[in-house]
PDB file of N, CA and C in Angstrom:
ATOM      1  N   UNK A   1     173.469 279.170  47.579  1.00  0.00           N
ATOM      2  CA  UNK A   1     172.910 279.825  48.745  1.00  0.00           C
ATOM      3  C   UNK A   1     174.011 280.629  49.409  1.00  0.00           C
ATOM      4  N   UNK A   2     173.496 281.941  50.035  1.00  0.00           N
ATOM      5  CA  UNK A   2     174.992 282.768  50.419  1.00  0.00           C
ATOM      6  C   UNK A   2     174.779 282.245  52.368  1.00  0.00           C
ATOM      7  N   UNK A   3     175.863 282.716  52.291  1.00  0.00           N
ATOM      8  CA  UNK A   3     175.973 282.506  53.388  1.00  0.00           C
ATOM      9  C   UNK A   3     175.309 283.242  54.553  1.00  0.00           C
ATOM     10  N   UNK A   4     174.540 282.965  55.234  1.00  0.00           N
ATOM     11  CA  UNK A   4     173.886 283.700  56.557  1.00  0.00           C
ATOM     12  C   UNK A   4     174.790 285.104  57.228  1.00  0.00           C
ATOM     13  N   UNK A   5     176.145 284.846  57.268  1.00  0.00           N
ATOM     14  CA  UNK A   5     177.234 285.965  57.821  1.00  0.00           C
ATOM     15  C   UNK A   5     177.293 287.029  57.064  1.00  0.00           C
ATOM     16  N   UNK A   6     177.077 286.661  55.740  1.00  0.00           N
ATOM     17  CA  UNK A   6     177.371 288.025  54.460  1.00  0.00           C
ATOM     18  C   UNK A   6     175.782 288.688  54.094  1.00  0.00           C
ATOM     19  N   UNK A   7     174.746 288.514  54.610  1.00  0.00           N
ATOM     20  CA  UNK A   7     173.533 289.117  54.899  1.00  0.00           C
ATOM     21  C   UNK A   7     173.507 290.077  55.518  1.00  0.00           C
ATOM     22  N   UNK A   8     173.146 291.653  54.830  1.00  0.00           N
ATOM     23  CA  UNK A   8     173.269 292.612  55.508  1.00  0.00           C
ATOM     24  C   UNK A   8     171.754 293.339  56.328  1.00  0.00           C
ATOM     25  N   UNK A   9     171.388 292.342  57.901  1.00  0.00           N
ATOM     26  CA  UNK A   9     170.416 292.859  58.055  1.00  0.00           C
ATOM     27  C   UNK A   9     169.999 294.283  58.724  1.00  0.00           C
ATOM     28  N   UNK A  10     171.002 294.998  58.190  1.00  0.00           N
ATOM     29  CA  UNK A  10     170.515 296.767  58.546  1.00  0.00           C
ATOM     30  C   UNK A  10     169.955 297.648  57.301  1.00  0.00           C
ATOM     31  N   UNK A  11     169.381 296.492  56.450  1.00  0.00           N
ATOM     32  CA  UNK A  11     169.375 297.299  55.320  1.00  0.00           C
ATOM     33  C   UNK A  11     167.104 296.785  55.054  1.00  0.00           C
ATOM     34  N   UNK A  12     166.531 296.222  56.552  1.00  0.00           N
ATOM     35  CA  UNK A  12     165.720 295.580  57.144  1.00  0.00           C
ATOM     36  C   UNK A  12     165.067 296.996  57.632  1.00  0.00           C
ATOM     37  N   UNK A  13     163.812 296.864  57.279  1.00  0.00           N
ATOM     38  CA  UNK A  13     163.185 298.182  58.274  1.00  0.00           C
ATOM     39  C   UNK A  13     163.272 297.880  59.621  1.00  0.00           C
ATOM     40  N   UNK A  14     162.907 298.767  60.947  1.00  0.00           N
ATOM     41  CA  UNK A  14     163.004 298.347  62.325  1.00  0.00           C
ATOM     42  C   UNK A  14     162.234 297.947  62.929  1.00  0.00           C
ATOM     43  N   UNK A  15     162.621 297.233  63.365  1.00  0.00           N
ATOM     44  CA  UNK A  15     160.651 296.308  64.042  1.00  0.00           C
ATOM     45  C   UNK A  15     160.091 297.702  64.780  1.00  0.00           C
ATOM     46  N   UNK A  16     158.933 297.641  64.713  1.00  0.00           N
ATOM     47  CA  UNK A  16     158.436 299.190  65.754  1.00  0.00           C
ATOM     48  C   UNK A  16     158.106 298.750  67.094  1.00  0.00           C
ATOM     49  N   UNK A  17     157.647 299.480  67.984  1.00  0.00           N
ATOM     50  CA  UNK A  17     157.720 299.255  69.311  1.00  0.00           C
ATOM     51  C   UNK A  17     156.868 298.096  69.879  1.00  0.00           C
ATOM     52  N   UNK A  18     155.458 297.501  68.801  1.00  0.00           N
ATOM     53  CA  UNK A  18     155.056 297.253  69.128  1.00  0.00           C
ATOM     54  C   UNK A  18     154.946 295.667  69.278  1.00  0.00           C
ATOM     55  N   UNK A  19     156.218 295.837  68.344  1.00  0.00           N
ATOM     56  CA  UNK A  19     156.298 294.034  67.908  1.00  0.00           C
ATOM     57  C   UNK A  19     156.061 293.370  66.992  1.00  0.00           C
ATOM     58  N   UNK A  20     155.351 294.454  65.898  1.00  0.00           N
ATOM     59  CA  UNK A  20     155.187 293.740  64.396  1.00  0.00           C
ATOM     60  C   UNK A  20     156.384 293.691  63.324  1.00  0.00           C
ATOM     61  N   UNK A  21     156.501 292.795  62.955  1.00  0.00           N
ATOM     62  CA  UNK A  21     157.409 292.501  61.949  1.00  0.00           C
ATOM     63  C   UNK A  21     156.776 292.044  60.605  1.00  0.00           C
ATOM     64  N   UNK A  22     155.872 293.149  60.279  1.00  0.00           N
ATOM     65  CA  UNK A  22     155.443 293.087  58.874  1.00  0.00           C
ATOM     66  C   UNK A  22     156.249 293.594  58.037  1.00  0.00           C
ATOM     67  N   UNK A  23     156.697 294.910  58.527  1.00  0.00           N
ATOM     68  CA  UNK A  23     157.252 295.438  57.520  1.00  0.00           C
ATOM     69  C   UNK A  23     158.963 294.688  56.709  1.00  0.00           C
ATOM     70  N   UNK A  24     159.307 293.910  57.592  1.00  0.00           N
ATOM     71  CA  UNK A  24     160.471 293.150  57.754  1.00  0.00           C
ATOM     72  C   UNK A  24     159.689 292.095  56.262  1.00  0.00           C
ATOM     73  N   UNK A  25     158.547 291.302  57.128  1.00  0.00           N
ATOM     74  CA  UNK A  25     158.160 290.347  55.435  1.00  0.00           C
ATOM     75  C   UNK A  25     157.939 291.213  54.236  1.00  0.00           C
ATOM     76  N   UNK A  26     157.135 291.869  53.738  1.00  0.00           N
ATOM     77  CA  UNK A  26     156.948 292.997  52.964  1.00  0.00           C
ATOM     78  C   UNK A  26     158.298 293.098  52.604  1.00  0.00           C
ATOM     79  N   UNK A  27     159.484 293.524  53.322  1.00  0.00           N
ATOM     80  CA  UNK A  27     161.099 293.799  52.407  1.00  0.00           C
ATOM     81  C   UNK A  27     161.290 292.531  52.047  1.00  0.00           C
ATOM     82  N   UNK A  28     161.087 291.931  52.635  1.00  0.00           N
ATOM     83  CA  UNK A  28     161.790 290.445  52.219  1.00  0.00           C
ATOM     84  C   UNK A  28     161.385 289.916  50.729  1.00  0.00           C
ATOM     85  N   UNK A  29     159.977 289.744  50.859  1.00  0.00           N
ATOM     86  CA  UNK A  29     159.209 289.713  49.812  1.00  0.00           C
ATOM     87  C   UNK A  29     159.055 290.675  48.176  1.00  0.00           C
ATOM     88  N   UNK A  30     159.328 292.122  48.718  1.00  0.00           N
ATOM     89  CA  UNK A  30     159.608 292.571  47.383  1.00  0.00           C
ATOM     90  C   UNK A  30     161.285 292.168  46.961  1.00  0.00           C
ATOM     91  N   UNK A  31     161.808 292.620  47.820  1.00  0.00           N
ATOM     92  CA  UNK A  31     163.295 291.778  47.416  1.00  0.00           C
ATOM     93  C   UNK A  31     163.183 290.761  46.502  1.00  0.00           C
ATOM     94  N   UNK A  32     162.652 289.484  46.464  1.00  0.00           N
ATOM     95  CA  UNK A  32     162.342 288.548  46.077  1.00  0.00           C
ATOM     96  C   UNK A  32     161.875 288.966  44.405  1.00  0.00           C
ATOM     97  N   UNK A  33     160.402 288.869  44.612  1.00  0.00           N
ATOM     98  CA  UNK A  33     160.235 289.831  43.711  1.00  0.00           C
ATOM     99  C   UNK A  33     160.677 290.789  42.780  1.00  0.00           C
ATOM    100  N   UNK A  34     161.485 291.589  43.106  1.00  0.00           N
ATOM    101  CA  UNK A  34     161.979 292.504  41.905  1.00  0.00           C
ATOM    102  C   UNK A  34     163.835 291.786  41.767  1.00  0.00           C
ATOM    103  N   UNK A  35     163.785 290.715  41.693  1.00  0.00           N
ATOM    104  CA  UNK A  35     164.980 290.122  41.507  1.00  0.00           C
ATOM    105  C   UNK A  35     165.342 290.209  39.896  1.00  0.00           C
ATOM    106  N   UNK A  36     166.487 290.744  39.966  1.00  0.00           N
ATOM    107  CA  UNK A  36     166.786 291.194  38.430  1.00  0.00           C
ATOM    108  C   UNK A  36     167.596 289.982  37.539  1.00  0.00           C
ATOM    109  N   UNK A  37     168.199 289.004  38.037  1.00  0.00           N
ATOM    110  CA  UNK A  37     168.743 287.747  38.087  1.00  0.00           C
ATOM    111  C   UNK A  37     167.623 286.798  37.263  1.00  0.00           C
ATOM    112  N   UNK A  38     166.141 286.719  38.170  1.00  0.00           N
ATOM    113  CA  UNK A  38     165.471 285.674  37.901  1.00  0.00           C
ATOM    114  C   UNK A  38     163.568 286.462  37.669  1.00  0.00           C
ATOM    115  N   UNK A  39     163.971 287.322  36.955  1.00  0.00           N
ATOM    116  CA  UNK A  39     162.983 287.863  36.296  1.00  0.00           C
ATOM    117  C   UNK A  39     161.135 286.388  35.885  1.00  0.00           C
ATOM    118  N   UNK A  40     161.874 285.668  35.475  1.00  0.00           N
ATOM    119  CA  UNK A  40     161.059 284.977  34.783  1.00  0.00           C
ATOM    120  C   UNK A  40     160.203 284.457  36.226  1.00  0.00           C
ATOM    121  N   UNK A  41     160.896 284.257  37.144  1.00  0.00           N
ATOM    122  CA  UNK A  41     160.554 283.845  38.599  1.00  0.00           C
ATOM    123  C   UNK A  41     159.413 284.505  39.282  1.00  0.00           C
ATOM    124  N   UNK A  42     160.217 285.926  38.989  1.00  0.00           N
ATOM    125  CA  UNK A  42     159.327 286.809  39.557  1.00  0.00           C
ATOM    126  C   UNK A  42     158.056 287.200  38.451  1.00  0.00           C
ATOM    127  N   UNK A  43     157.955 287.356  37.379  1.00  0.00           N
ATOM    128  CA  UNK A  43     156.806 286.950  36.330  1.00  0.00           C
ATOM    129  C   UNK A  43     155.694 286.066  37.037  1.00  0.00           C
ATOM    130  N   UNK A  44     156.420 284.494  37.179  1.00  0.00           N
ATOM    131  CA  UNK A  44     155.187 283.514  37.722  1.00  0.00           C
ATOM    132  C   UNK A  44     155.327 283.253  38.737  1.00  0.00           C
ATOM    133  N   UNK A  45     155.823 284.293  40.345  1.00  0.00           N
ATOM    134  CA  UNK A  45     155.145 284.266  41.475  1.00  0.00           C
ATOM    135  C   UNK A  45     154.269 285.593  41.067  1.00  0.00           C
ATOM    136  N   UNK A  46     154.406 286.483  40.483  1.00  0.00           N
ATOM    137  CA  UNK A  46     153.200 287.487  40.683  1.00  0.00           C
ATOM    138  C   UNK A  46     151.803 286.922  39.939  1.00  0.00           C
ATOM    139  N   UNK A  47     152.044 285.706  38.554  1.00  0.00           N
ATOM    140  CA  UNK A  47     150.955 285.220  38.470  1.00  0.00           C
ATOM    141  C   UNK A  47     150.243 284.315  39.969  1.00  0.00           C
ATOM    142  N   UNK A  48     151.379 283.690  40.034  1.00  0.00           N
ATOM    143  CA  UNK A  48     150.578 282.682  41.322  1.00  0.00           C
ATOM    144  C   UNK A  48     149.946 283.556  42.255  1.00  0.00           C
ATOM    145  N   UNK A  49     150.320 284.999  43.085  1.00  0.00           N
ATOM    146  CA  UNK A  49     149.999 285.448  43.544  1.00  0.00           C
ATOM    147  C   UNK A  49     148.448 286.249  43.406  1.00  0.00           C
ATOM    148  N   UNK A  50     148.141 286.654  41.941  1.00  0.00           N
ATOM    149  CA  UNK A  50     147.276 286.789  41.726  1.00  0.00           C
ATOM    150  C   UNK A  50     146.459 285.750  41.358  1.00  0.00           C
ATOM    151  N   UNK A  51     146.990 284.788  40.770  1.00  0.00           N
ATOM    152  CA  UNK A  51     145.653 283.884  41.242  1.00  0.00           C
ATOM    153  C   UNK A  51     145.109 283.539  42.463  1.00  0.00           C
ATOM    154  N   UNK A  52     145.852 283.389  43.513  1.00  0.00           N
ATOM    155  CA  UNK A  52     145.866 283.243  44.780  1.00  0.00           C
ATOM    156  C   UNK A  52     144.444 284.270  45.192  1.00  0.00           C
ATOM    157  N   UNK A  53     144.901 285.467  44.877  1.00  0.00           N
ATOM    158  CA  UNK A  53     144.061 286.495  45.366  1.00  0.00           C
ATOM    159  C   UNK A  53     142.556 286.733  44.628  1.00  0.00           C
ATOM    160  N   UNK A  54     142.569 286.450  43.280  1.00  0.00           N
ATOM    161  CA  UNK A  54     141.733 286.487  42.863  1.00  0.00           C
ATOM    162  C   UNK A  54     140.860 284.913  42.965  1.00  0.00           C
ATOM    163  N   UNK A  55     141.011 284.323  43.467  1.00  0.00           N
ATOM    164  CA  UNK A  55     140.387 282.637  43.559  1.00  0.00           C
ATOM    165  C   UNK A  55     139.589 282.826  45.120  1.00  0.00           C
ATOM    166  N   UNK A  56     140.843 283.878  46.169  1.00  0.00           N
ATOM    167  CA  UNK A  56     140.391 283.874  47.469  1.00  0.00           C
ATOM    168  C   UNK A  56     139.119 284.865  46.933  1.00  0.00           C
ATOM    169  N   UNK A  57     139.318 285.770  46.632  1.00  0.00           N
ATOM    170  CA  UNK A  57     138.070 286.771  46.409  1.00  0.00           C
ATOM    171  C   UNK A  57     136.956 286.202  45.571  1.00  0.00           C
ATOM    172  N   UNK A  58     137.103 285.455  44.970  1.00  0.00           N
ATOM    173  CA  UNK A  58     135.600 285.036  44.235  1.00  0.00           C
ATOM    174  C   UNK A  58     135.063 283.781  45.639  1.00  0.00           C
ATOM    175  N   UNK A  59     135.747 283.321  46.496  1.00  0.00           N
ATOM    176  CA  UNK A  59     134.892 282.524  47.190  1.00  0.00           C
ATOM    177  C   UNK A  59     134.833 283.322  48.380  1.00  0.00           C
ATOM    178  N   UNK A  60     135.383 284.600  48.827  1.00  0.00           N
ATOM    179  CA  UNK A  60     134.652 285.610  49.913  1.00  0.00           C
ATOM    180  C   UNK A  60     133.573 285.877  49.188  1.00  0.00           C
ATOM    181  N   UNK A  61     133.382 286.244  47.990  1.00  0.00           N
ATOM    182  CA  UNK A  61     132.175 286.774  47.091  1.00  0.00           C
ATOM    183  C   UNK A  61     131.047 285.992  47.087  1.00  0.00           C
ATOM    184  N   UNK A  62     131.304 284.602  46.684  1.00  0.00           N
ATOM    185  CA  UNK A  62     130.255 283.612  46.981  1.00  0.00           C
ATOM    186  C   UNK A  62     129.667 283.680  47.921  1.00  0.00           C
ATOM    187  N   UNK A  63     130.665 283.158  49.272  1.00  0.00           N
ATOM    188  CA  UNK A  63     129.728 283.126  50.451  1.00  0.00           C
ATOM    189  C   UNK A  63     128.987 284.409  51.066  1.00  0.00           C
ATOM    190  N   UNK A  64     129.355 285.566  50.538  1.00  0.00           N
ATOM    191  CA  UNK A  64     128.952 286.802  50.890  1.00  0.00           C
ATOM    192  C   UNK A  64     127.384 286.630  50.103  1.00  0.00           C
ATOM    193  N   UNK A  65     127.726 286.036  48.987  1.00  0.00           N
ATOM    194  CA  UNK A  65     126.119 286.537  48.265  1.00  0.00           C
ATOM    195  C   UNK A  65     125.165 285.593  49.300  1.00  0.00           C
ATOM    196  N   UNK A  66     125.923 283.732  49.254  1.00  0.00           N
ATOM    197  CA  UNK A  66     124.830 283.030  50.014  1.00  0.00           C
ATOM    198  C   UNK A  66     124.614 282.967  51.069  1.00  0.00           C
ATOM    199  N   UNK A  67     125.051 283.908  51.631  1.00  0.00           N
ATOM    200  CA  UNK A  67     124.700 284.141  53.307  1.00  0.00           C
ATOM    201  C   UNK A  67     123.475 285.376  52.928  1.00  0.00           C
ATOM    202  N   UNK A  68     123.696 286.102  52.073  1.00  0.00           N
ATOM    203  CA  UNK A  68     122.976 286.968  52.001  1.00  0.00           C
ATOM    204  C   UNK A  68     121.146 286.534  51.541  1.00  0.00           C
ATOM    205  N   UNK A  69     121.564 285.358  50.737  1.00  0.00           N
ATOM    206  CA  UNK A  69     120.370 284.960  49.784  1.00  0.00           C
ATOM    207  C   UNK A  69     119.569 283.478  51.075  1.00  0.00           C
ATOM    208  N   UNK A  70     120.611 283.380  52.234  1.00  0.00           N
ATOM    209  CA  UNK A  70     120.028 282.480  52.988  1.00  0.00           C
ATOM    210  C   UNK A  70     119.130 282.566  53.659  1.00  0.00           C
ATOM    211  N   UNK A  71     119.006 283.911  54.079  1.00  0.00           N
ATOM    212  CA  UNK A  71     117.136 283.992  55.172  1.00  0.00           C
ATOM    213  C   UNK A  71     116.378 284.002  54.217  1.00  0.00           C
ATOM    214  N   UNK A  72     116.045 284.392  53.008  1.00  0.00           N
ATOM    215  CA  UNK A  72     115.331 284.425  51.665  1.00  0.00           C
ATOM    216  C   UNK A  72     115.138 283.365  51.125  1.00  0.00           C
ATOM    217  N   UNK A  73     116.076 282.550  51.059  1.00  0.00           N
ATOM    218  CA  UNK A  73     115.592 281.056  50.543  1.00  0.00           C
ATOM    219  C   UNK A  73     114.793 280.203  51.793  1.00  0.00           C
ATOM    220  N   UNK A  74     115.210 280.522  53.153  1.00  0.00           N
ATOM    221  CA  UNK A  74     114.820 279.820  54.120  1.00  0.00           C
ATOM    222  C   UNK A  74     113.301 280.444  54.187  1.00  0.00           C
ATOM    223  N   UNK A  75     113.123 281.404  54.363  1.00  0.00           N
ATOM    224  CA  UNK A  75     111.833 282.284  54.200  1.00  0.00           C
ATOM    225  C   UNK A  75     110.740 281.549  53.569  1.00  0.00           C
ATOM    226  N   UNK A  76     111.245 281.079  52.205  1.00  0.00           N
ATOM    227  CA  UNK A  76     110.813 280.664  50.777  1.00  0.00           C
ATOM    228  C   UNK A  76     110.402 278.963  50.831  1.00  0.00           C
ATOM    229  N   UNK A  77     111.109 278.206  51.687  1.00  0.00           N
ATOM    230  CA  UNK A  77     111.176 276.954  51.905  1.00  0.00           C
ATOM    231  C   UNK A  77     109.991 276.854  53.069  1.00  0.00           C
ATOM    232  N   UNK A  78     110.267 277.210  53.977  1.00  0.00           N
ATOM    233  CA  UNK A  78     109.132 277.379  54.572  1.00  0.00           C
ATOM    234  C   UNK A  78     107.948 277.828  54.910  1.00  0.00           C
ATOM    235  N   UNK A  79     107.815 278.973  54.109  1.00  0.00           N
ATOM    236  CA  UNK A  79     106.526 279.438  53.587  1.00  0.00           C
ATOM    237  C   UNK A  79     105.929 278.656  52.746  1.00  0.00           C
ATOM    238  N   UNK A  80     106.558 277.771  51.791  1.00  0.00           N
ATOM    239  CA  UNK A  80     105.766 277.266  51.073  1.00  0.00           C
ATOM    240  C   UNK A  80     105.690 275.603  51.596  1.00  0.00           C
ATOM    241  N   UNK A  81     106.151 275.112  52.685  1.00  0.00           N
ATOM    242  CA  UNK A  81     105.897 273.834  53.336  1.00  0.00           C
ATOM    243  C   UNK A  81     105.670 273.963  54.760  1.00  0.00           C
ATOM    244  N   UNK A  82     104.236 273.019  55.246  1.00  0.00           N
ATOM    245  CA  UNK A  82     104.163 273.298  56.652  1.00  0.00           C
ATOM    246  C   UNK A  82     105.254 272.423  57.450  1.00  0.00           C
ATOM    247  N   UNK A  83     105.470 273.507  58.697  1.00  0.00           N
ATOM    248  CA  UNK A  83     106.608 273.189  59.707  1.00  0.00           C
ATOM    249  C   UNK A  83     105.400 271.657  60.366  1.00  0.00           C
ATOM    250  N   UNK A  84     104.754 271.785  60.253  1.00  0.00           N
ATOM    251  CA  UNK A  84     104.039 269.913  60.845  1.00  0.00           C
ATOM    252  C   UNK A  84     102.621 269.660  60.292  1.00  0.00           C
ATOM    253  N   UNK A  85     103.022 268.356  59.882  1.00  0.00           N
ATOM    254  CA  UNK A  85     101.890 267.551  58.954  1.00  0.00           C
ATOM    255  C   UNK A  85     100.998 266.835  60.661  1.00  0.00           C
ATOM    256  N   UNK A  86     100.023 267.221  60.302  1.00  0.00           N
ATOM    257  CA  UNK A  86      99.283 265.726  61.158  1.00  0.00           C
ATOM    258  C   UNK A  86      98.226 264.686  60.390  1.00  0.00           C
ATOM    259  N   UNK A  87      98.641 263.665  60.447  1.00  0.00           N
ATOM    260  CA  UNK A  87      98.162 262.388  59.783  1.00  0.00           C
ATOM    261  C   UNK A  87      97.194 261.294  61.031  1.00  0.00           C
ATOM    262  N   UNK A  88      96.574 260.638  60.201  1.00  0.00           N
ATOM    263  CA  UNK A  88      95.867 259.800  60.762  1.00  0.00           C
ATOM    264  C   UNK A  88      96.237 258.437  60.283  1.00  0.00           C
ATOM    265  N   UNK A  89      96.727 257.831  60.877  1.00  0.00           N
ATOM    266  CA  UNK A  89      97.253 256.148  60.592  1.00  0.00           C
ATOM    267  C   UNK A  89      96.101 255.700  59.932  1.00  0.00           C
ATOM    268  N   UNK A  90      96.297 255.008  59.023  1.00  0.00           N
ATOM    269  CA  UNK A  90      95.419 253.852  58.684  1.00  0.00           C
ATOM    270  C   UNK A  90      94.162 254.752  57.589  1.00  0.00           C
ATOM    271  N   UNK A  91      94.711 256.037  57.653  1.00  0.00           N
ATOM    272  CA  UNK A  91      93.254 256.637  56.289  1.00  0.00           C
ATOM    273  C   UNK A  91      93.134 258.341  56.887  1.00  0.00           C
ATOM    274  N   UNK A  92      92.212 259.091  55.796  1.00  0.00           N
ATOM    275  CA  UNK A  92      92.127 259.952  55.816  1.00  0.00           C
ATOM    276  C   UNK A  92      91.135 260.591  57.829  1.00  0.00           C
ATOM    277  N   UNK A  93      91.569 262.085  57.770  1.00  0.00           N
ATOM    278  CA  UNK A  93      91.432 261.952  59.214  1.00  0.00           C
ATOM    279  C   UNK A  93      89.857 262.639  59.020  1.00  0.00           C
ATOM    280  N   UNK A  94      88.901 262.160  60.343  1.00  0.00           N
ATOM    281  CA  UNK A  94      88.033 261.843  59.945  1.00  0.00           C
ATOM    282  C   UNK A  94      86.890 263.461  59.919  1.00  0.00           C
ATOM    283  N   UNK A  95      87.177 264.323  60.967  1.00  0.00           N
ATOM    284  CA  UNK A  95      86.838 265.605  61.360  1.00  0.00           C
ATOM    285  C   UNK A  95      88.136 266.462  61.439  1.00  0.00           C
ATOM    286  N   UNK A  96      88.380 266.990  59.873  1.00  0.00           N
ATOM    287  CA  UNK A  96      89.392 267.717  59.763  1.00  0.00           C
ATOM    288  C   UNK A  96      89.007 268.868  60.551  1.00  0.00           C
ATOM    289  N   UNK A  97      87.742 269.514  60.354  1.00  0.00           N
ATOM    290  CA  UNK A  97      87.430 271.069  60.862  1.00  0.00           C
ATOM    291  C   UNK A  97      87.687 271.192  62.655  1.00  0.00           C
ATOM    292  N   UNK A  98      87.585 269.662  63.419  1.00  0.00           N
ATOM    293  CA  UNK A  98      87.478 269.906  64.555  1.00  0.00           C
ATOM    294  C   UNK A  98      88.980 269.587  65.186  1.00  0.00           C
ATOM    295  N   UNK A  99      90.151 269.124  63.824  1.00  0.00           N
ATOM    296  CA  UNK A  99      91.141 268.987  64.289  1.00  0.00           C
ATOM    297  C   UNK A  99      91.746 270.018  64.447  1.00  0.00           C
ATOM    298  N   UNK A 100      91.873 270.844  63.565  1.00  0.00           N
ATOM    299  CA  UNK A 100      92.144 272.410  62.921  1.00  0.00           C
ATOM    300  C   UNK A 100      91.826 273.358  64.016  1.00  0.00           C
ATOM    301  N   UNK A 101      90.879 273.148  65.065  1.00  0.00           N
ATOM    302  CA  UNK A 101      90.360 273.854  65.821  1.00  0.00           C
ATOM    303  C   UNK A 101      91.250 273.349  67.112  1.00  0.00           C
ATOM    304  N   UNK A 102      91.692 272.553  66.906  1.00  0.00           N
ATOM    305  CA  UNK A 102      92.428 271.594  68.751  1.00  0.00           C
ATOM    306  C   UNK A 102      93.733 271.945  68.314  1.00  0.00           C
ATOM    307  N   UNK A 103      94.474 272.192  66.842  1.00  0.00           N
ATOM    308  CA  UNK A 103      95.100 272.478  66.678  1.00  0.00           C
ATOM    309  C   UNK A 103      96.053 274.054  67.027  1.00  0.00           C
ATOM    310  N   UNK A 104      94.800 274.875  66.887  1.00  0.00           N
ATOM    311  CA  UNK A 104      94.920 275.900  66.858  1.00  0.00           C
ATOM    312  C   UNK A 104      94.888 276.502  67.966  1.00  0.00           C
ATOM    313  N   UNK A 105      94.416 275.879  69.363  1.00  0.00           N
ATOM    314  CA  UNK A 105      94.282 276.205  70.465  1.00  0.00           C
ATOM    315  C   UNK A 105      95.517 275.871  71.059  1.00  0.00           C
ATOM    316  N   UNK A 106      96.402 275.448  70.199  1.00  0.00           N
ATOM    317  CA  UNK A 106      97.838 274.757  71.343  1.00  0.00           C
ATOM    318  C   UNK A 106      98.932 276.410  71.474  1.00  0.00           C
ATOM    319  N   UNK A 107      99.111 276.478  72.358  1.00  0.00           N
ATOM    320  CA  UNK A 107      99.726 278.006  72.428  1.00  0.00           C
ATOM    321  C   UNK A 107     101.616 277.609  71.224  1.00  0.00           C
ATOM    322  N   UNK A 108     101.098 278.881  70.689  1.00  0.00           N
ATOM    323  CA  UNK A 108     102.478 279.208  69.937  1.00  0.00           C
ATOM    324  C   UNK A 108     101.825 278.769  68.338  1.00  0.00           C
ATOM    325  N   UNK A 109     101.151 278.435  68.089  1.00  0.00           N
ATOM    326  CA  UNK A 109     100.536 277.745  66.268  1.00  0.00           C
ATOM    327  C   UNK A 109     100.091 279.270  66.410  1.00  0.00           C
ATOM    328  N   UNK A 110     100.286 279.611  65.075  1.00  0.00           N
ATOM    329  CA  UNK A 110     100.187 280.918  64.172  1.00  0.00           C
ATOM    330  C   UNK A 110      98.868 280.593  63.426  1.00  0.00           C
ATOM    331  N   UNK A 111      98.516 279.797  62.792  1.00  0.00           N
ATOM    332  CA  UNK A 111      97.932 278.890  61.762  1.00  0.00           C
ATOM    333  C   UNK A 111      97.941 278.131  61.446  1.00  0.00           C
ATOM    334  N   UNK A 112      96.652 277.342  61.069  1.00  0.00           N
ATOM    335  CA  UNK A 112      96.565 275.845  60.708  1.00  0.00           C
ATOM    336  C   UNK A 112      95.332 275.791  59.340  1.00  0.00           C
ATOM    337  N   UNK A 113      95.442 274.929  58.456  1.00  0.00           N
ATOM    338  CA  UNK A 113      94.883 274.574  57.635  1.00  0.00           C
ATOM    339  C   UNK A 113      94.619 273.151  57.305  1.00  0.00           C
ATOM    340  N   UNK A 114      93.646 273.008  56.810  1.00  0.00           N
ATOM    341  CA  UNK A 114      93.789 271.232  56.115  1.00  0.00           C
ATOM    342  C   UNK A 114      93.974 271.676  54.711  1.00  0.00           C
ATOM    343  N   UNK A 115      94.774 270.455  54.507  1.00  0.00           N
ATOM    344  CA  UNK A 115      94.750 270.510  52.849  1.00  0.00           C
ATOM    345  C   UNK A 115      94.607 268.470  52.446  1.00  0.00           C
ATOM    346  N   UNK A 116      94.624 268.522  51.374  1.00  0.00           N
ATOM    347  CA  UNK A 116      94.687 267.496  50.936  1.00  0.00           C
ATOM    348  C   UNK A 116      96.280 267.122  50.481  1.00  0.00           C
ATOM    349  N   UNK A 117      96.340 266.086  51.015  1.00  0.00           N
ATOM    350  CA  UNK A 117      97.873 265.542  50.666  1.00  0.00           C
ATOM    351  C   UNK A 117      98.243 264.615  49.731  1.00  0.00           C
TER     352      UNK A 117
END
């Protein structure tokens, strides 16, 4: 390891006015990188790096599709099951047509049906 004193940091881009010191990591980092010493190093951080990047991008990709495919499946789930069953304890209910009708009068029901369950 060299010593901290024999580090020449004017050879560092200049922080800009605003306070970012990206460009400072970015030197640091290709430095690293194009190290002519330890070639093999720099070989398998640019693999790691791309795996890195390509592993992050297939699961932005994922969740991009299933967010996309989620009002569609939800759509799909509930269109095809009613949001409330009404049952009759103890056996089948006895005046479906006049339930369907008390049903339907409750403000906010869209539709009601009997079916057999």
């Amino acid at each position: 390891m060299s010593d901290p004193a024999d580090v020449d940091y004017t050879r560092l881009p200049p922080v800009p006015d605003g306070g970012g010191t990206l460009g400072a990591e970015w030197a640091l980092a290709m430095g690293h990188l194009r190290a002519k010493k330890h070639a093999f190093v720099s070989i398998v951080s640019l693999f790691a790096i791309s795996g890195v990047t390509i592993g992050l991008a297939a699961l932005n990709i994922v969740i991009a599709v299933m967010t996309g495919f989620e009002l569609d499946l939800r759509d799909k789930i509930l269109g095809s099951n009613a949001h409330l069953v009404v049952l009759r304890y103890g056996g089948p209910v006895l005046d479906p047509a006049e339930t369907v009708a008390a049903i339907e009068r409750v403000d906010g029901v869209e539709a009601a049906a009997p079916f057999v369950y």
